[in-house]
Protein backbone atom coordinates (compact mmCIF):
# COMPACT_ATOMS: atom_id res chain seq x y z
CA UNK A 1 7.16 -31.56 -30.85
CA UNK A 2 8.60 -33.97 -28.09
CA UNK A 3 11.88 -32.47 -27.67
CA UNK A 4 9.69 -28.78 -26.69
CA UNK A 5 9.26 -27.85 -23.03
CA UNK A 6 7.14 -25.08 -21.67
CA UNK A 7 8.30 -22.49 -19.40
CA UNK A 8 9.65 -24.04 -16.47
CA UNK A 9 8.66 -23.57 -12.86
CA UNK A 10 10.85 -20.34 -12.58
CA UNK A 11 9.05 -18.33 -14.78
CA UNK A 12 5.68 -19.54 -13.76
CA UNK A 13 6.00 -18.43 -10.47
CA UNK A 14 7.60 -15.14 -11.44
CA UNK A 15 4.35 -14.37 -13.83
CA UNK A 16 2.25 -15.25 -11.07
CA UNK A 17 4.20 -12.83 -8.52
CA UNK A 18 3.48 -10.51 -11.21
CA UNK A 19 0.25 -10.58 -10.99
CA UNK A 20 -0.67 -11.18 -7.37
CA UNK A 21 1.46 -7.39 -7.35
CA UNK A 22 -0.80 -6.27 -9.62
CA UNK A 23 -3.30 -8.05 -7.67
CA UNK A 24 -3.01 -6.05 -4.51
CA UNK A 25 -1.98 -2.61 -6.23
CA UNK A 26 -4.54 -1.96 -8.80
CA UNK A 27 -7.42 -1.97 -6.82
CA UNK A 28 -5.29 0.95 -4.18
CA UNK A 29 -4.33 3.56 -6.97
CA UNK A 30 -7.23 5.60 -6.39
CA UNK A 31 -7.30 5.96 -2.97
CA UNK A 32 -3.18 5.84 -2.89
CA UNK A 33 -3.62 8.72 -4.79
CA UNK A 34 -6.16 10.67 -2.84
CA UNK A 35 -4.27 9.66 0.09
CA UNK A 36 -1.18 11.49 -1.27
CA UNK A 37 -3.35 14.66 -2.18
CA UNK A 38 -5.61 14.69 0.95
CA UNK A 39 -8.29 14.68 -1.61
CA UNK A 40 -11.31 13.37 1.02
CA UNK A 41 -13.97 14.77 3.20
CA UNK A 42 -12.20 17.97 5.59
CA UNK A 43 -12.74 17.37 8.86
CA UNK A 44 -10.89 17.03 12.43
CA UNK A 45 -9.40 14.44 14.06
CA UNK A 46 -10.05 14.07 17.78
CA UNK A 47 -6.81 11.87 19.52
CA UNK A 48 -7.69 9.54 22.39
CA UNK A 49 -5.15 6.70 22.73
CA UNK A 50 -1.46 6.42 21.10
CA UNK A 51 -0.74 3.13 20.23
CA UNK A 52 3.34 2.61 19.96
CA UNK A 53 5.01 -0.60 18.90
CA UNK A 54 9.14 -1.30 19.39
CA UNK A 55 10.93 -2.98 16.96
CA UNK A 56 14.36 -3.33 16.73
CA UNK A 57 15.78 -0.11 16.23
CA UNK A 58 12.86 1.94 16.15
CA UNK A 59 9.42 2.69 17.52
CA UNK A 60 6.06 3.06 15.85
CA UNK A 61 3.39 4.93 17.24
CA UNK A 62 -0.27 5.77 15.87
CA UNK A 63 -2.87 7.99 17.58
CA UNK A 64 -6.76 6.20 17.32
CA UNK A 65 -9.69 8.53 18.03
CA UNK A 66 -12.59 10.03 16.41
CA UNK A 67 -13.05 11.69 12.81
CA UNK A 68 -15.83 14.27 12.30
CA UNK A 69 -16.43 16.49 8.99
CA UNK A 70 -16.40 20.16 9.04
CA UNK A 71 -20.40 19.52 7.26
CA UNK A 72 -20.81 17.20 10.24
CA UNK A 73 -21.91 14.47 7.59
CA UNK A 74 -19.30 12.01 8.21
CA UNK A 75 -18.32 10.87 11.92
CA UNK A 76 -15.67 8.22 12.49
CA UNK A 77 -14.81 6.81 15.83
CA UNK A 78 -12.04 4.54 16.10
CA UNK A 79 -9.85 5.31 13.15
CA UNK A 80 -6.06 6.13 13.10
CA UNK A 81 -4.21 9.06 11.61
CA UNK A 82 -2.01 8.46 8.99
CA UNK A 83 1.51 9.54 9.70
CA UNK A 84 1.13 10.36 13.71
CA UNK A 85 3.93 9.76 16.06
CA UNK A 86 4.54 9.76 19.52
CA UNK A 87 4.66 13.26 20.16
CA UNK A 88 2.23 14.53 17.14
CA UNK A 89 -0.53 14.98 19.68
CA UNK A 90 -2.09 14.49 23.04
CA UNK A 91 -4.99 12.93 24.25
CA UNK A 92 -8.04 15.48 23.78
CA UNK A 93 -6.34 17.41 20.60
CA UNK A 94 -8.14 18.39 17.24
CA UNK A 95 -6.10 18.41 14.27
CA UNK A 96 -7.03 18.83 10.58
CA UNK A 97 -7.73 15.27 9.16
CA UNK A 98 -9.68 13.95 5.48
CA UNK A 99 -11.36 10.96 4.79
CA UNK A 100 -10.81 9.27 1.99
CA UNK A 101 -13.02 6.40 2.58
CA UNK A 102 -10.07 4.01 3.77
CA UNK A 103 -11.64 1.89 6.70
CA UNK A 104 -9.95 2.77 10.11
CA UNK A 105 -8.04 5.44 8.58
CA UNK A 106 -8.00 8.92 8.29
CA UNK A 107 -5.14 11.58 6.63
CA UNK A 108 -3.55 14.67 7.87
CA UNK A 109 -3.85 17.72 5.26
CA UNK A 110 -0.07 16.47 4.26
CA UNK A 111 -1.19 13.27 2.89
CA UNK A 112 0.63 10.31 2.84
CA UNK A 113 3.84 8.40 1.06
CA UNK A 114 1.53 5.33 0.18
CA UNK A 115 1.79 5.72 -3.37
CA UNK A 116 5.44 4.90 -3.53
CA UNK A 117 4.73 1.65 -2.29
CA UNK A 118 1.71 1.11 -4.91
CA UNK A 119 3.96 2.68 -7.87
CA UNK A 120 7.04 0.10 -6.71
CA UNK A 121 4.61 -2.98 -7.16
CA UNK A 122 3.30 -2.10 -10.44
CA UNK A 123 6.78 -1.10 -11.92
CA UNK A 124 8.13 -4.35 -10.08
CA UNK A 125 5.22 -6.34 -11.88
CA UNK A 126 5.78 -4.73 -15.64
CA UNK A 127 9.67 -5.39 -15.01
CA UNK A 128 8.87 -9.07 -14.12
CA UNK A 129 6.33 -9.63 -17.26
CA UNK A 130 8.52 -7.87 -19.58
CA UNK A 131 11.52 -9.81 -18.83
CA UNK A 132 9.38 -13.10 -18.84
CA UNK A 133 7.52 -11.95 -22.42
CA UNK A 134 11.50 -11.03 -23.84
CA UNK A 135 12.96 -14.16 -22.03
CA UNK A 136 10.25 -16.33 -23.86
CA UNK A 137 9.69 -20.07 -22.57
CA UNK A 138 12.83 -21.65 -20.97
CA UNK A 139 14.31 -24.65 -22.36
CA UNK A 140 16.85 -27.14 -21.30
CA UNK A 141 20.02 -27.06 -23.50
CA UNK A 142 20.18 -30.71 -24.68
CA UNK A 143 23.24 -32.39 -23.99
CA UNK A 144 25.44 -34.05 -27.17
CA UNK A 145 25.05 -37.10 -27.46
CA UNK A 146 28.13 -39.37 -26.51
């Protein structure tokens, strides 16, 4: 059993990319999913400062203000709206928001796109075990003796 390596350092740290994926996108299904839906607590959203950020090419913007639910149960302050730009809103505005329980976040009634990103990690995870469980442990071809 000397001549038998285990996997080498390739495929170690390919299983554990694997699972630190599944690591971070397990645990977000659910609320990627109600996210997507809207599926939260109806409500309106109450704009007070757009943020924007430049990057190269592009800008980002975000509009932080206050959450309250149509049952006036829930009331947010500081929380962002998921998918605002620039010119989505002015300071002062009500729009239609949910809360899905995501801290310092709420959703507009047309959801969001997050899933994509939490379906891409788990697909990219079961791709990277499969090929490791088909692959099997690496070994070094032995060279002929001369």
């Amino acid at each position: 059993m000397a001549g038998r390596r285990g996997p080498r350092a390739v495929t170690v740290v390919l299983v554990l990319v694997a699972v630190y994926l599944l690591y971070l996108a397990v645990p977000n299904i659910g609320p990627a999913v109600r996210a997507a839906r809207a599926d939260g607590v109806p409500g309106v959203f109450t704009a007070q400062q757009r943020e924007c950020v430049q990057h190269p090419g592009h800008e980002s913007c975000v509009w932080t203000g206050d959450f309250r639910s149509d049952d006036n149960s829930v009331r947010r302050t500081q929380v962002d709206l998921y998918g605002s730009e620039r010119d989505s809103l002015r300071a002062g505005e009500r729009t239609r928001a949910f809360d899905i329980g995501r801290d310092g976040r709420v959703y507009g009634p047309g959801g969001s796109n997050e899933w994509v990103i939490v379906a891409l990690m788990i697909l990219l995870s079961a791709g990277i075990l499969t090929f490791t469980a088909i692959r099997g442990p690496i070994r070094r071809p032995r060279l002929a003796n001369r």
